[in-house]
Each structure stands twice: as structure tokens, then as C-alpha cells.
C-alpha atoms as a PDB file:
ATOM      1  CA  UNK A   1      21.235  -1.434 -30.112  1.00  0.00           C
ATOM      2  CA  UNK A   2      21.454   1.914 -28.300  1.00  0.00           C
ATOM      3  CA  UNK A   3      18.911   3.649 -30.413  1.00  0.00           C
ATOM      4  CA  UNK A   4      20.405   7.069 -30.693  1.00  0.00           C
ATOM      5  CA  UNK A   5      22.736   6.190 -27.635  1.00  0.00           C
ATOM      6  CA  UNK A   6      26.459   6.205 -27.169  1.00  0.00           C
ATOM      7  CA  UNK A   7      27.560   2.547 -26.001  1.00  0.00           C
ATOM      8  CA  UNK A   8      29.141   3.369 -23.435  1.00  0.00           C
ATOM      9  CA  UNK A   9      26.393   5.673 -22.059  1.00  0.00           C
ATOM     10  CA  UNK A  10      23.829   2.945 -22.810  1.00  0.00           C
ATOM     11  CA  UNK A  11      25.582   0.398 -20.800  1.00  0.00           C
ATOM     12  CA  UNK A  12      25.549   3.400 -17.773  1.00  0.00           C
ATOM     13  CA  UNK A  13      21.855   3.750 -18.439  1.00  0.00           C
ATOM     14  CA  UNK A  14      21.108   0.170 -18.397  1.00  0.00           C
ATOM     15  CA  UNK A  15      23.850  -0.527 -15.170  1.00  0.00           C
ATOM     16  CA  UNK A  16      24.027   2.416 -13.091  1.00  0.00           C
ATOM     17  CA  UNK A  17      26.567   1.290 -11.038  1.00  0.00           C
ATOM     18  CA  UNK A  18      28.938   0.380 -13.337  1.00  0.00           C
ATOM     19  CA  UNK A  19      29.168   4.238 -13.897  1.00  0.00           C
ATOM     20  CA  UNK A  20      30.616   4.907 -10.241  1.00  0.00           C
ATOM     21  CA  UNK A  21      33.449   1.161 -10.277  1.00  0.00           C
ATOM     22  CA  UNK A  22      36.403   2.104 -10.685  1.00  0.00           C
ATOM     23  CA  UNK A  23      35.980   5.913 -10.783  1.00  0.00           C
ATOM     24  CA  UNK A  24      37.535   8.692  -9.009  1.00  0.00           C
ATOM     25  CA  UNK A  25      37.591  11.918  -7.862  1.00  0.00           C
ATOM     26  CA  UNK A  26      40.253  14.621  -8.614  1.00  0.00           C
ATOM     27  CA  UNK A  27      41.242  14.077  -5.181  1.00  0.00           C
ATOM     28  CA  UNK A  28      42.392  10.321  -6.234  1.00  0.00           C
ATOM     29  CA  UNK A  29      40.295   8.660  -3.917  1.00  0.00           C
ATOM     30  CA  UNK A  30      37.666   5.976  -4.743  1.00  0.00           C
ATOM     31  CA  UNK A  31      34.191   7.614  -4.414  1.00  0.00           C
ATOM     32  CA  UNK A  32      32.003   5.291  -1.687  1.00  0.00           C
ATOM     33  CA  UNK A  33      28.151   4.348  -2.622  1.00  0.00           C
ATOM     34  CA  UNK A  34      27.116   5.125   1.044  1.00  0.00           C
ATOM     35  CA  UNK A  35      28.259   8.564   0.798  1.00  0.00           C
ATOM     36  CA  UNK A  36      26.404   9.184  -2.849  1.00  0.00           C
ATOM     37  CA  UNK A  37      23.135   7.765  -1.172  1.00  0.00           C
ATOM     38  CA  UNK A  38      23.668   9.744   1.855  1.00  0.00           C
ATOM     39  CA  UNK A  39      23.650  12.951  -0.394  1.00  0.00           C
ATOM     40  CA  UNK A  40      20.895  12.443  -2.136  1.00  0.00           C
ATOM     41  CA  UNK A  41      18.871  11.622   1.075  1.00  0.00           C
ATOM     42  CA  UNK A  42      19.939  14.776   2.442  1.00  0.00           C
ATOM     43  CA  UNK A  43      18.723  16.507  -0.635  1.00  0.00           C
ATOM     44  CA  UNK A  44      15.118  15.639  -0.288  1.00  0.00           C
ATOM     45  CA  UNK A  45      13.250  17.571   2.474  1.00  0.00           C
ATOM     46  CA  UNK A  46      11.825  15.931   4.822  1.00  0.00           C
ATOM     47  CA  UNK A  47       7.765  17.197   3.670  1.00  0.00           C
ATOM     48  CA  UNK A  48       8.680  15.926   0.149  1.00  0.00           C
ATOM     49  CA  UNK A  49       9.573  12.701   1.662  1.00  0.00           C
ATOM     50  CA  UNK A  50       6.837  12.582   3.868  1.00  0.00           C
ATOM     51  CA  UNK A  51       4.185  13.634   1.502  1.00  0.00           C
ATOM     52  CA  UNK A  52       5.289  10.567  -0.870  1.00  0.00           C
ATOM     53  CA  UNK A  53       5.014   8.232   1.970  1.00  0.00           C
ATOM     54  CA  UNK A  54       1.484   9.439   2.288  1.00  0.00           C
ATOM     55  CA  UNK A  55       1.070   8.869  -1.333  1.00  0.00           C
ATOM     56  CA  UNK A  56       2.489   5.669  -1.339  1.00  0.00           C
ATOM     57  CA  UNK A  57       0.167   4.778   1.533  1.00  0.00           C
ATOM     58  CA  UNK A  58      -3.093   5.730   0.250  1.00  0.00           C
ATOM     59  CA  UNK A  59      -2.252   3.750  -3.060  1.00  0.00           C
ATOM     60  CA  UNK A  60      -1.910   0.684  -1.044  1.00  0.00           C
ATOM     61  CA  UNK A  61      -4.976   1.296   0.445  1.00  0.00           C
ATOM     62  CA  UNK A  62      -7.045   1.986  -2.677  1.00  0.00           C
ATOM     63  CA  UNK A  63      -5.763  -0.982  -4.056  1.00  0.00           C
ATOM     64  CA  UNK A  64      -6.518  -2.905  -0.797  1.00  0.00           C
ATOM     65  CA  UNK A  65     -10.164  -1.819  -1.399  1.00  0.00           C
ATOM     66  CA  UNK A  66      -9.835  -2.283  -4.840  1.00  0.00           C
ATOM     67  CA  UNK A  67      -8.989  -5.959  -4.134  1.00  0.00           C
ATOM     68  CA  UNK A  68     -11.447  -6.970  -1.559  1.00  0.00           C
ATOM     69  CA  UNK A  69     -14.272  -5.596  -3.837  1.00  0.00           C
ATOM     70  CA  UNK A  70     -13.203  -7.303  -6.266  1.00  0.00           C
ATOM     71  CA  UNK A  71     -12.860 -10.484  -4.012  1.00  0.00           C
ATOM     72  CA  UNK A  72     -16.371  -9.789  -3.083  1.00  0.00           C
ATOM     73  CA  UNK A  73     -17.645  -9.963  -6.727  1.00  0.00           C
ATOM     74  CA  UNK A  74     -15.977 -12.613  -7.442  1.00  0.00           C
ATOM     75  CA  UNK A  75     -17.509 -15.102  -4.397  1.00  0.00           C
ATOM     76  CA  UNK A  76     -21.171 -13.682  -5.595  1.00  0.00           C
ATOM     77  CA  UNK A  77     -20.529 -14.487  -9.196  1.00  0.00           C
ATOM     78  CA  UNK A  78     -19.405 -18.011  -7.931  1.00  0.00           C
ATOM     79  CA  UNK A  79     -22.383 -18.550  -5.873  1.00  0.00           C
ATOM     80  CA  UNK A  80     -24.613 -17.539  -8.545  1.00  0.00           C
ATOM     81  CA  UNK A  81     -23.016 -19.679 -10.538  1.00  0.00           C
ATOM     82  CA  UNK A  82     -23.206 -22.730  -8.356  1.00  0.00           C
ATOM     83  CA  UNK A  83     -26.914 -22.049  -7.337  1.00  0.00           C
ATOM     84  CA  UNK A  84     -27.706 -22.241 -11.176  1.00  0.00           C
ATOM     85  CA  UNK A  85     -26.083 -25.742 -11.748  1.00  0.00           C
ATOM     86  CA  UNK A  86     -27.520 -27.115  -8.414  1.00  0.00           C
ATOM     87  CA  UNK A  87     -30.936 -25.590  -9.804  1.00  0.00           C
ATOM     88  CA  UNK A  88     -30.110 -26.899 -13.454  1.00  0.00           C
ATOM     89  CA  UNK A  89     -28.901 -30.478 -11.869  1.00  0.00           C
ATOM     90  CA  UNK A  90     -32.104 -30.778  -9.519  1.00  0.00           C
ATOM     91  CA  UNK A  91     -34.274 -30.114 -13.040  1.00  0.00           C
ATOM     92  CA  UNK A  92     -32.521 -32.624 -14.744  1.00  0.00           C
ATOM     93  CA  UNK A  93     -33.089 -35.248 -11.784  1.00  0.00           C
ATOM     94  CA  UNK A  94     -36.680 -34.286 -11.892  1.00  0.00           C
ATOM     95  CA  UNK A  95     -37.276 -34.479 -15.621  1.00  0.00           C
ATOM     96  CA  UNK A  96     -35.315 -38.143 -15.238  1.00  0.00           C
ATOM     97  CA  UNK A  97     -37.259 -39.373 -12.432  1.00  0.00           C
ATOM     98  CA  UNK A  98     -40.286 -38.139 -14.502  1.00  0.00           C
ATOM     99  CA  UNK A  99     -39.819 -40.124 -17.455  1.00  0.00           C
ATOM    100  CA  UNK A 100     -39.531 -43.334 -15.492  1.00  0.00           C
ATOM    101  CA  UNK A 101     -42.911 -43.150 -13.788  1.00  0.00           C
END
């Protein structure tokens, strides 16, 4: 199942935080998930963070555009597609009224 994996270091991969239960420091003292996060925050600078914000922002508004055009297309293809039954059902009402006269 682990495709080229240890088990034990697929089961990390797949739960990360069953890595950090139950394991300890060479001090003896239960390492604390708010401390681990608070490193890592501390180890991205501030214009890294910023500048994926930014990213992250300018994806949600490309797909924000990305959605209303395609919104858009969608109500024109739909009213196109309405006018040509109401055009196709008039015809039909025509031809019918037609062949009774």
C-alpha cells in the first residue's frame, strides 16, 4: 500500500499529526502544536506572506470575473434559446390555424 514507503512513514504522510502524539523532546517534555505553528509563522517574512495574500487575492478575483462572464453567456444562450421556441411555437400556431381556414 505504501508504494515505495515505509508504513510507518506512510501513516505520518497521510496523518501528520500523529507524527508529533505522544512524542518528546530530549528535554522529556511533551512538544505543544501552538508552539510548532508559532515557529513556522515566524519563519515566513512578512513580504513572502504578504505577496501570497496578494496572489491569493487576485485569483479570487479572476475567477470572480471568470464566473460572471460566464454567468453572462449563459443568460444569452438561454434567451436565445427561448426566443427560438417562442418563434418555433408561434410558427407552429400559425401553420395550425392555417390549415383550418
Amino acid at each position: 500500500m505504501g508504494q515505495g514507503m515505509p508504513e510507518g512513514q506512510n501513516q505520518a504522510v497521510l496523518n501528520p499529526g500523529s507524527r508529533s502524539q505522544g512524542a518528546q523532546p530530549q528535554g522529556g517534555e511533551p512538544r505543544s502544536q501552538p508552539q510548532a505553528q508559532e515557529t513556522a509563522a515566524e519563519g515566513l517574512d512578512h513580504p513572502t506572506l504578504q505577496r501570497a495574500e496578494e496572489l491569493v487575492d487576485h485569483l479570487g478575483e479572476r475567477i470572480g470575473h471568470f464566473a460572471h462572464t460566464l454567468s453572462l453567456r449563459f443568460r444569452k444562450a438561454t434567451a436565445r434559446a427561448r426566443e427560438e421556441v417562442q418563434d418555433i411555437w408561434a410558427e407552429a400556431q400559425h401553420i395550425k390555424t392555417r390549415g383550418r381556414s
